[in-house]
N, C-alpha and C. Protein backbone atom coordinates (compact mmCIF):
# COMPACT_ATOMS: atom_id res chain seq x y z
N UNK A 1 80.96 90.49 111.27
CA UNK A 1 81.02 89.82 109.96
C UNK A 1 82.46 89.59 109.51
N UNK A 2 83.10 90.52 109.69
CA UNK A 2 84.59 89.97 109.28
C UNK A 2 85.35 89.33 110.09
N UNK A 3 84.79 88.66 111.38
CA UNK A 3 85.68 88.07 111.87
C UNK A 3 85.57 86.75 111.38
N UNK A 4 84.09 86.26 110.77
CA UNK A 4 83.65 84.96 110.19
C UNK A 4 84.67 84.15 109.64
N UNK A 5 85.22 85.33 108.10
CA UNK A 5 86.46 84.08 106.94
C UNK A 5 87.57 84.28 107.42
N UNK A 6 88.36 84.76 108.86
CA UNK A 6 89.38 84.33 109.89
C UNK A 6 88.90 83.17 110.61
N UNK A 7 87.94 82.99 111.03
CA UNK A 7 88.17 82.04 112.41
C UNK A 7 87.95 80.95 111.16
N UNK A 8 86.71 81.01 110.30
CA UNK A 8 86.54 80.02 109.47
C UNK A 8 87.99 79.06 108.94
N UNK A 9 88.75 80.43 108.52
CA UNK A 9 90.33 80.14 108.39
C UNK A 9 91.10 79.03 109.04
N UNK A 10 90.74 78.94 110.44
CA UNK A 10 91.44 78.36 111.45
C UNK A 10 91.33 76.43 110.96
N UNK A 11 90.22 76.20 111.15
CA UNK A 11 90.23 74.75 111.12
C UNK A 11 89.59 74.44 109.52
N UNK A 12 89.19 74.95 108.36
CA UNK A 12 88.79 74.83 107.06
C UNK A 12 90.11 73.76 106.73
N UNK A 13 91.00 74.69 106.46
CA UNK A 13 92.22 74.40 105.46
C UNK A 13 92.50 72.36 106.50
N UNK A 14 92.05 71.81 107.38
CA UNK A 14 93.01 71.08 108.25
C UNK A 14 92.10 69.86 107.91
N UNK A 15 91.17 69.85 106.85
CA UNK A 15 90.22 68.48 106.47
C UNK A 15 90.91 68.57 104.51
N UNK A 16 91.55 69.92 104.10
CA UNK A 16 92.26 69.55 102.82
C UNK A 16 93.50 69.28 102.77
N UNK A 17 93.98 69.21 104.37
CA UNK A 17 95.08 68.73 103.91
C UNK A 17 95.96 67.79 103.58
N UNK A 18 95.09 66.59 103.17
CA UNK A 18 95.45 65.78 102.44
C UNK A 18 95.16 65.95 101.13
N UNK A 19 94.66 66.80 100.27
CA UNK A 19 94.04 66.69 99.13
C UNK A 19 95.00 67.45 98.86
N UNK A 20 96.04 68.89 99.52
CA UNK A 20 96.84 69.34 99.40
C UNK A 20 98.34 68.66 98.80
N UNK A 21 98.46 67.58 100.00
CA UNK A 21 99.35 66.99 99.80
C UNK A 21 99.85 65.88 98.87
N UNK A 22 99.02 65.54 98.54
CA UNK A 22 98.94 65.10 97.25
C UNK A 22 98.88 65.73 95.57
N UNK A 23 98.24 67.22 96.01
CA UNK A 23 98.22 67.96 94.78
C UNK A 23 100.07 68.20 94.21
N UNK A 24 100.60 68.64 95.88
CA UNK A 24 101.67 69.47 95.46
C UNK A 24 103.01 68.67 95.87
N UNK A 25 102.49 67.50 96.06
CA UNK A 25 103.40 66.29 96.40
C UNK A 25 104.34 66.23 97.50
N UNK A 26 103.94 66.31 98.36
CA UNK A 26 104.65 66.64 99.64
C UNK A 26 104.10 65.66 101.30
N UNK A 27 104.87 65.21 101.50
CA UNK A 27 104.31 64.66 102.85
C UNK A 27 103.33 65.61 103.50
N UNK A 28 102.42 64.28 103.96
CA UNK A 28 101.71 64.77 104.75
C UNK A 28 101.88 65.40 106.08
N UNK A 29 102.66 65.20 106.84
CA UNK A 29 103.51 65.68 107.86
C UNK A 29 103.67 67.63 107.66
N UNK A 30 104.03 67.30 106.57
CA UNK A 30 104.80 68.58 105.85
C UNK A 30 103.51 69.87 105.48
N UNK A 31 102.13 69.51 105.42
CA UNK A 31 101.40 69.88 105.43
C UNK A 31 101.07 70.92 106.46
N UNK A 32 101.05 70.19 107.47
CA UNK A 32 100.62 70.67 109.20
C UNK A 32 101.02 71.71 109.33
N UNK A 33 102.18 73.05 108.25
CA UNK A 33 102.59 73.89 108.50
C UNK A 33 101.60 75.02 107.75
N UNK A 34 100.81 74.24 107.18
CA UNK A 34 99.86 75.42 106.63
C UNK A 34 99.02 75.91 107.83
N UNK A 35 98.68 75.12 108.71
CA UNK A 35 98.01 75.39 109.70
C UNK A 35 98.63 76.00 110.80
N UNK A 36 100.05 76.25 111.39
CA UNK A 36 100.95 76.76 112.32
C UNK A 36 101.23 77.84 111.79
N UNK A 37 101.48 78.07 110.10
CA UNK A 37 101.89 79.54 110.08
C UNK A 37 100.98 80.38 110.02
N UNK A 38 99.36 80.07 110.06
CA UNK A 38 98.60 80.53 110.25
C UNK A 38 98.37 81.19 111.73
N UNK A 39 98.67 80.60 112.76
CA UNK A 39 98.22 80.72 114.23
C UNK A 39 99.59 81.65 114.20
N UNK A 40 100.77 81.01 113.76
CA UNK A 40 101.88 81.65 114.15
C UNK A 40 102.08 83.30 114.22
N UNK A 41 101.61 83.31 113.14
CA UNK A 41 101.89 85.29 112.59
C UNK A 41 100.36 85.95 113.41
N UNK A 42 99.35 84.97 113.39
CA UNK A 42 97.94 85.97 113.73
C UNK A 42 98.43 86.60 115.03
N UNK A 43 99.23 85.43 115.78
CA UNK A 43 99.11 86.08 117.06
C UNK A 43 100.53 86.88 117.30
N UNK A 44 101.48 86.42 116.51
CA UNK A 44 102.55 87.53 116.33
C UNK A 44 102.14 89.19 115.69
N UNK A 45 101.01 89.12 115.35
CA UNK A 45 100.55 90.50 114.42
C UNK A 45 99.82 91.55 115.44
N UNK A 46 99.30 90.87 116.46
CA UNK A 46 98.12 91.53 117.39
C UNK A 46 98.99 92.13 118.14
N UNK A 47 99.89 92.22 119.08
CA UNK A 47 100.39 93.13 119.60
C UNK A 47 101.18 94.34 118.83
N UNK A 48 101.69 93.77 117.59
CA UNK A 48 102.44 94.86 116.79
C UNK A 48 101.09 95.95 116.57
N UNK A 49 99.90 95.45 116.02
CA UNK A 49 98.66 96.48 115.68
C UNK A 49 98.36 97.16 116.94
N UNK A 50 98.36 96.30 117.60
CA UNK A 50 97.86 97.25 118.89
C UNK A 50 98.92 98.43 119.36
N UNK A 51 99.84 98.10 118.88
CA UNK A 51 100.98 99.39 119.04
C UNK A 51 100.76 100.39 118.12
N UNK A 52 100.24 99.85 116.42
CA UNK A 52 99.85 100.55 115.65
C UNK A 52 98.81 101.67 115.72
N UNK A 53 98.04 100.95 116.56
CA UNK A 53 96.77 101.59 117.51
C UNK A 53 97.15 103.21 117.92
N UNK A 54 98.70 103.23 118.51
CA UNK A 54 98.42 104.18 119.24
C UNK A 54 98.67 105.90 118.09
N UNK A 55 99.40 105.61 116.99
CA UNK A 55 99.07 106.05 115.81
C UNK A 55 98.03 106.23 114.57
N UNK A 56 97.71 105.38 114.58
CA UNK A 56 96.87 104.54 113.62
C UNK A 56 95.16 104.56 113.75
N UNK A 57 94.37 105.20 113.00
CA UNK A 57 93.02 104.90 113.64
C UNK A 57 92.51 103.26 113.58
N UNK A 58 91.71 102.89 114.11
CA UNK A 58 91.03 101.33 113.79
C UNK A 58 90.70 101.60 112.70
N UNK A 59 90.51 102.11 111.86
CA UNK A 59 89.74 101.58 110.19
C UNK A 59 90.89 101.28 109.37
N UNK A 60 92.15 102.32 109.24
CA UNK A 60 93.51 102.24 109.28
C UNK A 60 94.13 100.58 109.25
N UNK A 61 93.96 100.52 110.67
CA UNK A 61 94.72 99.34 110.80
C UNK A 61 93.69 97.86 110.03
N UNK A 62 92.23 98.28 110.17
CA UNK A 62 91.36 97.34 109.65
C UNK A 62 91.98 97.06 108.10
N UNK A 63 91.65 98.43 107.51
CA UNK A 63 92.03 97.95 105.97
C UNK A 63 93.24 97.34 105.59
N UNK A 64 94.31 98.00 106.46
CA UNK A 64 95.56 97.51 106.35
C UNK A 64 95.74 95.71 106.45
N UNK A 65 94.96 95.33 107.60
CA UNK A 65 94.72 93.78 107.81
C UNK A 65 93.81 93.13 107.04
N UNK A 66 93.12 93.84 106.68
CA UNK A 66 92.24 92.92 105.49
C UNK A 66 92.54 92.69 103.99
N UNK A 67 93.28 93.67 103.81
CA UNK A 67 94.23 93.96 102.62
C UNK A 67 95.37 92.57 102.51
N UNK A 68 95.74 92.16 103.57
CA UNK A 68 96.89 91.25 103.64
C UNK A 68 96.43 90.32 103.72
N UNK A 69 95.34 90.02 104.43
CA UNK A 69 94.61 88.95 105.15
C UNK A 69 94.05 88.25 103.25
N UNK A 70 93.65 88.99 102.97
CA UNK A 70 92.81 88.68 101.20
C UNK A 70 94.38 88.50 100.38
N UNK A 71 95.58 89.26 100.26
CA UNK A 71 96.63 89.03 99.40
C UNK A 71 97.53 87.36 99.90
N UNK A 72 97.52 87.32 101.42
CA UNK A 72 97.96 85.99 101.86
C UNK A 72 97.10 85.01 101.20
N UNK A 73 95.87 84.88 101.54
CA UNK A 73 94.87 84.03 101.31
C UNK A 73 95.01 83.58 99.65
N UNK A 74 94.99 84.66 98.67
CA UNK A 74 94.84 84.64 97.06
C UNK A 74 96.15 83.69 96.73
N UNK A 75 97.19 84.44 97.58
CA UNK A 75 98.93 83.90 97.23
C UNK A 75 98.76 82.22 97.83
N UNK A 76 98.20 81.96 98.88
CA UNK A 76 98.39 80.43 99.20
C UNK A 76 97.21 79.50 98.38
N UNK A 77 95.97 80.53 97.98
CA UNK A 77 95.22 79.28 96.93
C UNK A 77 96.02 79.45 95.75
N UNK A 78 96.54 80.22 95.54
CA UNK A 78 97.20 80.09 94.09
C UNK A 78 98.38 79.17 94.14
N UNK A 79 99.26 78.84 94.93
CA UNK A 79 101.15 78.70 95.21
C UNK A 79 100.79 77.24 94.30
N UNK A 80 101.75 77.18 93.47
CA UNK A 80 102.49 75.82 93.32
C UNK A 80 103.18 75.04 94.11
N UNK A 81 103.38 75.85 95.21
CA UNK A 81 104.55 74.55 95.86
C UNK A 81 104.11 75.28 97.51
N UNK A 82 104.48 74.02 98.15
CA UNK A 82 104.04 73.91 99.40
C UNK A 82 104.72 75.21 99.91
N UNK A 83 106.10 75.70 99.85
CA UNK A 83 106.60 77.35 100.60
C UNK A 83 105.57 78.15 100.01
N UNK A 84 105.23 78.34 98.94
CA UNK A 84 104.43 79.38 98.30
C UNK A 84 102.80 79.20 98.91
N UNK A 85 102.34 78.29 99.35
CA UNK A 85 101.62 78.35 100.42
C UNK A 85 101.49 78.72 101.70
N UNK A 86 102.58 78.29 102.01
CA UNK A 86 102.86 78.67 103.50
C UNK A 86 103.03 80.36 103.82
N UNK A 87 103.74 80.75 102.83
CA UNK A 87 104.03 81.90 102.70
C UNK A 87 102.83 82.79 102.48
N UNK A 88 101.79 82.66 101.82
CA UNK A 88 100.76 83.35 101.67
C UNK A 88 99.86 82.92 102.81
N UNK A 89 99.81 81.82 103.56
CA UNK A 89 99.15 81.78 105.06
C UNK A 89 99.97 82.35 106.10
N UNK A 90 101.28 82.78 105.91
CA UNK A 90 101.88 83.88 106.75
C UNK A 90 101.74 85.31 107.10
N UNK A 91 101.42 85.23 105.30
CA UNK A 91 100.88 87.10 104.94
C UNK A 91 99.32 86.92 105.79
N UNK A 92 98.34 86.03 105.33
CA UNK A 92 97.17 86.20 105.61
C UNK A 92 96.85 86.07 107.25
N UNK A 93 97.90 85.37 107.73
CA UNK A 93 97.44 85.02 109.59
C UNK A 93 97.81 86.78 109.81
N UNK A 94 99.01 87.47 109.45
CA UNK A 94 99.25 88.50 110.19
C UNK A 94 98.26 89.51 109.69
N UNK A 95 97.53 89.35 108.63
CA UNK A 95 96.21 90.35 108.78
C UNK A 95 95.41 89.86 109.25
N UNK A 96 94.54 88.61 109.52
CA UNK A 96 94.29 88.58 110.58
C UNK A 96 94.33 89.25 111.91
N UNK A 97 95.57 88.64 112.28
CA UNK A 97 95.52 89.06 113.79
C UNK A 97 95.54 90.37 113.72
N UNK A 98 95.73 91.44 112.66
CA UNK A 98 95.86 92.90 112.41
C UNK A 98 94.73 93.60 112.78
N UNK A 99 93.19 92.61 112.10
CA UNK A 99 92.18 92.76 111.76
C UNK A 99 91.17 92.45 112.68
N UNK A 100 91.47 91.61 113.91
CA UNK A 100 90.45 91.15 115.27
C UNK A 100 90.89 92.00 115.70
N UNK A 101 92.04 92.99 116.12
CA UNK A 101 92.91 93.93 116.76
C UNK A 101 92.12 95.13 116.83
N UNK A 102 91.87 95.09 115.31
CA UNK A 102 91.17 96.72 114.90
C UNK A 102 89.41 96.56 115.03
N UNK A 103 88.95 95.43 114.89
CA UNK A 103 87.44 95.46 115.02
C UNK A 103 87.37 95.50 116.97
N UNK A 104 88.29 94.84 117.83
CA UNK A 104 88.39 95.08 119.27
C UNK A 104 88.03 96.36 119.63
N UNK A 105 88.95 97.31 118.65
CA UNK A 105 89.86 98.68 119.12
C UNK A 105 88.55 99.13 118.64
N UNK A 106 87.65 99.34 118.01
CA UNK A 106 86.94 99.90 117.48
C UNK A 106 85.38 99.80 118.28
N UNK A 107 85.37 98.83 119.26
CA UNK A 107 84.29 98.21 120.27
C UNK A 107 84.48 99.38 120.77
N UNK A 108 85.83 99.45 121.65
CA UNK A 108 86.26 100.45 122.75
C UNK A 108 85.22 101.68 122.50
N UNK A 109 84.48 101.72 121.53
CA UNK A 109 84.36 103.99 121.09
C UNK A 109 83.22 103.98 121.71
N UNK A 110 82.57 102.27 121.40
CA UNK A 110 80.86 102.53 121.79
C UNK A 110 80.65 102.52 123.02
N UNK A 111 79.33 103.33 123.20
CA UNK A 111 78.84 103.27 124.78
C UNK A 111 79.16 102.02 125.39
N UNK A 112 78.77 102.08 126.64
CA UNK A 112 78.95 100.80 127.25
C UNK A 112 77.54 99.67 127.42
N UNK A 113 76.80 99.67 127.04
CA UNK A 113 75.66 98.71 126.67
C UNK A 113 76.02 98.16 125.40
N UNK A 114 76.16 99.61 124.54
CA UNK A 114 76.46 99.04 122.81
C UNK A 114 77.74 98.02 122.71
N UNK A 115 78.67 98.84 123.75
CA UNK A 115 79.86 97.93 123.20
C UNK A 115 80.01 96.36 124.04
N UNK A 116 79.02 95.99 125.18
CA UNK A 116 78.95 94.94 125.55
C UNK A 116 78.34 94.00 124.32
N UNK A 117 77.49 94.08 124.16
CA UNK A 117 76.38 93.37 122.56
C UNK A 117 77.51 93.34 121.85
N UNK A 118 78.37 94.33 121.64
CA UNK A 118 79.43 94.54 120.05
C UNK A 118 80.09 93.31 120.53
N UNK A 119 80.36 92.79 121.59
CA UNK A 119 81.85 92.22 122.26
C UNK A 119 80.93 90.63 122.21
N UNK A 120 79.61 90.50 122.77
CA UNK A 120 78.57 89.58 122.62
C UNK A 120 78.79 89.06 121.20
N UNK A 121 78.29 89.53 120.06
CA UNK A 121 78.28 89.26 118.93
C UNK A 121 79.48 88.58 118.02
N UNK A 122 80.52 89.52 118.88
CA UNK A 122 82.08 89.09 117.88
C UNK A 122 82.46 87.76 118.46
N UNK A 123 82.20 87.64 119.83
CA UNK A 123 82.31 86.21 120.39
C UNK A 123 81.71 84.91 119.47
N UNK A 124 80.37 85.14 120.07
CA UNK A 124 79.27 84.39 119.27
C UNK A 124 79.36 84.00 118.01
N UNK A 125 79.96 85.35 117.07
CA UNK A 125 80.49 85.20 115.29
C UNK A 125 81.74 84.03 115.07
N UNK A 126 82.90 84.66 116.46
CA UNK A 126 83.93 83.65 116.42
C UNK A 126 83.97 82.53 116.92
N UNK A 127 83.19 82.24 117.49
CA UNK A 127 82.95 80.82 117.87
C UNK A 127 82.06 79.54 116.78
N UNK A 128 80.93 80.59 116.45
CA UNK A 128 80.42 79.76 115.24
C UNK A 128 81.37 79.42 114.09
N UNK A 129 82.11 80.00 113.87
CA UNK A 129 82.33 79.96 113.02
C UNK A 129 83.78 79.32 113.27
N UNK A 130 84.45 79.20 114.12
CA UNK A 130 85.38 78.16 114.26
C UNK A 130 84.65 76.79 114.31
N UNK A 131 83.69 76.64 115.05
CA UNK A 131 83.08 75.23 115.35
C UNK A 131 82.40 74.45 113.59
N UNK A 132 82.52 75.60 112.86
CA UNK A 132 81.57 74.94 111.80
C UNK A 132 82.99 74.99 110.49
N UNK A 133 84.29 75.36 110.86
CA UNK A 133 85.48 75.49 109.93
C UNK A 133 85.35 74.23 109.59
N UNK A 134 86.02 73.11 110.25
CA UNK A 134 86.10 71.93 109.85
C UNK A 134 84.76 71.03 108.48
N UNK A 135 83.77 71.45 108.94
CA UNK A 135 82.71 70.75 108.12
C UNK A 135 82.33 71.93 107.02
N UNK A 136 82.52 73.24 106.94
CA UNK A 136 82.69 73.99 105.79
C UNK A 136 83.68 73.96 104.96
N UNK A 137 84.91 73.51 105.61
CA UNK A 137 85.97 73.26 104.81
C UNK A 137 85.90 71.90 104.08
N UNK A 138 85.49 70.48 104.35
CA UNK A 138 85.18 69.51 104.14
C UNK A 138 84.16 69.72 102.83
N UNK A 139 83.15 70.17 103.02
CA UNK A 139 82.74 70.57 102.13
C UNK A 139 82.88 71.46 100.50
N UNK A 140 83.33 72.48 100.83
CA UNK A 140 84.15 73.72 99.80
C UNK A 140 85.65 72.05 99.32
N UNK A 141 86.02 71.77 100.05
CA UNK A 141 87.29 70.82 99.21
C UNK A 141 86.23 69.80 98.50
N UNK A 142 85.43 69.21 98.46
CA UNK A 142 84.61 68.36 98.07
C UNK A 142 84.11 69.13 96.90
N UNK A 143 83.41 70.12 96.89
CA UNK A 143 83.10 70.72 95.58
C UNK A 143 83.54 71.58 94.66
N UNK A 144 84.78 72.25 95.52
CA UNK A 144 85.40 73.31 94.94
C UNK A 144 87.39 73.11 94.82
N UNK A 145 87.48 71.95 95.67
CA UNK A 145 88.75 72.05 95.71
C UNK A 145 89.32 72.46 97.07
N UNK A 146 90.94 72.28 97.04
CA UNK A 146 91.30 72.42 98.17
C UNK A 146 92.33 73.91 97.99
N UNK A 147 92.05 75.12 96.63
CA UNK A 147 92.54 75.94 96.59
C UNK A 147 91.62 77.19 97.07
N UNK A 148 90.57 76.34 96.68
CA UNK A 148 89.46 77.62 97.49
C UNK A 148 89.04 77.72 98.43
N UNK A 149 89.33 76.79 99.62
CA UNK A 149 89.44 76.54 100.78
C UNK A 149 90.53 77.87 101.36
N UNK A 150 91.42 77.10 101.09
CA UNK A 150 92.71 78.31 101.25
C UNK A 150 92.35 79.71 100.85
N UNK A 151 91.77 79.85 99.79
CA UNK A 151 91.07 81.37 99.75
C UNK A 151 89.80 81.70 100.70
N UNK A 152 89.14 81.41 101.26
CA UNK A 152 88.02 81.40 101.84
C UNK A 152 88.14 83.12 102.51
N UNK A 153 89.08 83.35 103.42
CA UNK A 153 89.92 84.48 103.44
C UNK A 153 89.25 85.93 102.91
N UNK A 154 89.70 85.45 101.86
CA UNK A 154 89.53 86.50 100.71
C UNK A 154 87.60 87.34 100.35
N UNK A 155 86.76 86.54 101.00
CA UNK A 155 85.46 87.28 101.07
C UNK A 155 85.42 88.47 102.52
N UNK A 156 86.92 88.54 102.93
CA UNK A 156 86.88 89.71 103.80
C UNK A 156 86.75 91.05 103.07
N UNK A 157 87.28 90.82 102.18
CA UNK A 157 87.49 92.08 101.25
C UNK A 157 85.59 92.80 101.15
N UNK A 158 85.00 91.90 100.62
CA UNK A 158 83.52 92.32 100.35
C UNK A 158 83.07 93.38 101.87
N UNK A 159 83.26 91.83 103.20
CA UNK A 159 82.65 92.10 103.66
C UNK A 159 83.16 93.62 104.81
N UNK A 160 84.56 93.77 104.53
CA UNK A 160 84.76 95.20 104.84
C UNK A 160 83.44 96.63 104.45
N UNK A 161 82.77 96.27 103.47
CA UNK A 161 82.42 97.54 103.54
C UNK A 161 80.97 97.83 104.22
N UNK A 162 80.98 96.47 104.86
CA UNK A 162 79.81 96.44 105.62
C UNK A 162 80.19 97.23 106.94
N UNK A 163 81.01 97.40 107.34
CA UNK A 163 81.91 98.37 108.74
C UNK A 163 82.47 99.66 108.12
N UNK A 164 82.03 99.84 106.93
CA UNK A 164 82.06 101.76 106.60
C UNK A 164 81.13 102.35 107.09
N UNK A 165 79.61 101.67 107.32
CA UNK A 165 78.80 102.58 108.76
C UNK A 165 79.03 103.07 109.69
N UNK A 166 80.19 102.33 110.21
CA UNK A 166 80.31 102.30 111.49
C UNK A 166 81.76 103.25 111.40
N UNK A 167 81.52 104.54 111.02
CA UNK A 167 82.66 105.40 111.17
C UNK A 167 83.09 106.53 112.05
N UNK A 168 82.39 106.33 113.22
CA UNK A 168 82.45 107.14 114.03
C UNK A 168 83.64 106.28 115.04
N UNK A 169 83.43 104.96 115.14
CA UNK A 169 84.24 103.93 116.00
C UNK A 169 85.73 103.78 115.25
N UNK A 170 85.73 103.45 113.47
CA UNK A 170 86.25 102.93 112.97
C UNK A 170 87.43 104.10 112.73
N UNK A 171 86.80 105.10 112.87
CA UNK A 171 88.01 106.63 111.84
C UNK A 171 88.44 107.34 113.31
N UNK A 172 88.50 107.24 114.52
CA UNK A 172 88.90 107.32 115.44
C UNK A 172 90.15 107.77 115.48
N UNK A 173 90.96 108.88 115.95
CA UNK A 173 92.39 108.62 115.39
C UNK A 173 93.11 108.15 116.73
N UNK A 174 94.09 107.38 116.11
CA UNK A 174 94.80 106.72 117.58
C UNK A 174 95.24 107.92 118.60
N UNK A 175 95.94 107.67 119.31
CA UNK A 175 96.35 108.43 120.52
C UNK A 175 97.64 107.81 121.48
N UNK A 176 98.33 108.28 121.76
CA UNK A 176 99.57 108.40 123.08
C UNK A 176 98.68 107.63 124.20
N UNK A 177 98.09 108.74 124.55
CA UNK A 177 97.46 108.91 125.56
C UNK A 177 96.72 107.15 126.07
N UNK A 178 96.85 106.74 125.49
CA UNK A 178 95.93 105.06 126.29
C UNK A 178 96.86 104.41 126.68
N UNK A 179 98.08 104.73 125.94
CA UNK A 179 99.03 103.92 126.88
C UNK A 179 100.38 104.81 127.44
N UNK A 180 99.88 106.00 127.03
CA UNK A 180 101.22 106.70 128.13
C UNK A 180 102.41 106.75 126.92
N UNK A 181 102.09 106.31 126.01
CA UNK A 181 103.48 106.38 124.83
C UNK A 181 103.22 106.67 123.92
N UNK A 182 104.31 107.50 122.81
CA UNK A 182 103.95 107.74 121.49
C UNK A 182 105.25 107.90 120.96
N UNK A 183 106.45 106.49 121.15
CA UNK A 183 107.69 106.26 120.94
C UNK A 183 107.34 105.62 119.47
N UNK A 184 108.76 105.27 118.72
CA UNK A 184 108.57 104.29 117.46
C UNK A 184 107.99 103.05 117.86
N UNK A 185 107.38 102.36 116.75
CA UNK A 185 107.53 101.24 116.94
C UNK A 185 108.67 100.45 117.08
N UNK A 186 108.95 99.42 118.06
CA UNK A 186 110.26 98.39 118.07
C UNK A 186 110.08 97.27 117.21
N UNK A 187 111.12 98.04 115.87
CA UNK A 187 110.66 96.95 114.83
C UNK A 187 111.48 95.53 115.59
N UNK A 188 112.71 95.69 116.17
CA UNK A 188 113.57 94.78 116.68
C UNK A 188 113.22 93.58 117.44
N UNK A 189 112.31 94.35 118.38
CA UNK A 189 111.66 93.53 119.00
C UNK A 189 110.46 92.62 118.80
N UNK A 190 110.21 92.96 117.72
CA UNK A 190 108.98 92.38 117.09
C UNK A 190 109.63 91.44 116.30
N UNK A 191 110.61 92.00 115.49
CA UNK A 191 111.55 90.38 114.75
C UNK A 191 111.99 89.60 115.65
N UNK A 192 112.46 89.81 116.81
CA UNK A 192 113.28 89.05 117.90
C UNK A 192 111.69 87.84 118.69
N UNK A 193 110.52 88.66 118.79
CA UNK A 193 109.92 87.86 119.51
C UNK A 193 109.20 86.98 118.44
N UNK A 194 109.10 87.35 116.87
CA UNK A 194 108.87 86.32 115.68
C UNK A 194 109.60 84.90 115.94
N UNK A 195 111.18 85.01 116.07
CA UNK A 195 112.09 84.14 115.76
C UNK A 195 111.69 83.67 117.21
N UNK A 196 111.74 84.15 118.30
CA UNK A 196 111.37 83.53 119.41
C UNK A 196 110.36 82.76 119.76
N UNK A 197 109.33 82.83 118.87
CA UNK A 197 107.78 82.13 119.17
C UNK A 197 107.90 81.04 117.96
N UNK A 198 108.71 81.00 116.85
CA UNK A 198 108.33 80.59 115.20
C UNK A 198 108.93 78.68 116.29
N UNK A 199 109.90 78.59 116.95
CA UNK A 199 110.02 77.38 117.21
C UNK A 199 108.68 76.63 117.45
């Protein structure tokens, strides 16, 4: 369930963005970055969590990403101006990618039948629900605007507490041990490969 208002995320916002661009007066061109800094940070975020992982239990890192994922989302339907958008689809891609990281990490606990179905399902969830972004988003801008689009996001928050059942997977505490390390994180390297991928 929470992977739904991420992937939804992906292609929603890319049928308002003309309704955008016009709100906040900005080329259309200029738009297209609501949609890159989205992809940009999700997938810049997933290896940093997964390092988080080895500290960090999955529920940990879940809340932590859904927390951002809902404050990005709120900050870019709200922004007046096209940076103040972008900027809150920066915050929200890197919980994201924080947040597929930790529902993954959290597959890992279950048996191996359970966690095939778990891995079945999250597929199946993320796929629907990318394929149907575009014409849900089309829609929500048609009746609601093109700020609540950009929030769409933000019903992660609810649907977090539907994965407080599941706390045997979720409260897990990280470990060394899966990958042989239990060094700092390299914040350095994580800024260095940001600036390296942001081209």
């Amino acid at each position: 369930m929470l992977v739904l208002p991420m992937y939804v995320a992906l292609g929603a916002p890319s049928v308002a963005l003309p309704a955008i661009g016009r709100a906040l007066a900005v080329p259309f061109g200029a738009t297209a970055w609501i949609l890159a800094a989205w992809s940009l940070t999700s997938a810049l975020a997933m290896p940093v969590a997964g390092r988080l992982l080895v500290r960090w239990s999955p529920f940990q890192v879940l809340v932590a990403g859904v927390v951002a994922l809902a404050a990005g989302s709120v900050l870019a339907g709200a922004g007046p101006t096209l940076s103040v958008v972008i900027v809150g689809r920066l915050i929200g891609g890197a919980g994201a990618g924080a947040t597929v990281i930790a529902v993954f990490a959290a597959t890992t606990a279950l048996p191996g039948r359970q966690r095939i179905r778990a891995l079945g399902i999250i597929a199946a969830a993320s796929a629907t629900a990318s394929g149907c972004g575009t014409l849900l988003g089309g829609a929500v801008t048609a009746w609601l605007g093109w700020r609540a689009v950009l929030a769409i996001p933000v019903l992660a928050l609810p649907l977090l507490l539907a994965a407080l059942p599941s706390t045997r997977a979720l409260t897990r505490s990280g470990s060394g041990e899966r990958n042989g390390s239990t060094g700092p994180l390299d914040i350095v390297g994580a800024a260095v490969l940001s600036v390296l991928a942001a081209p």
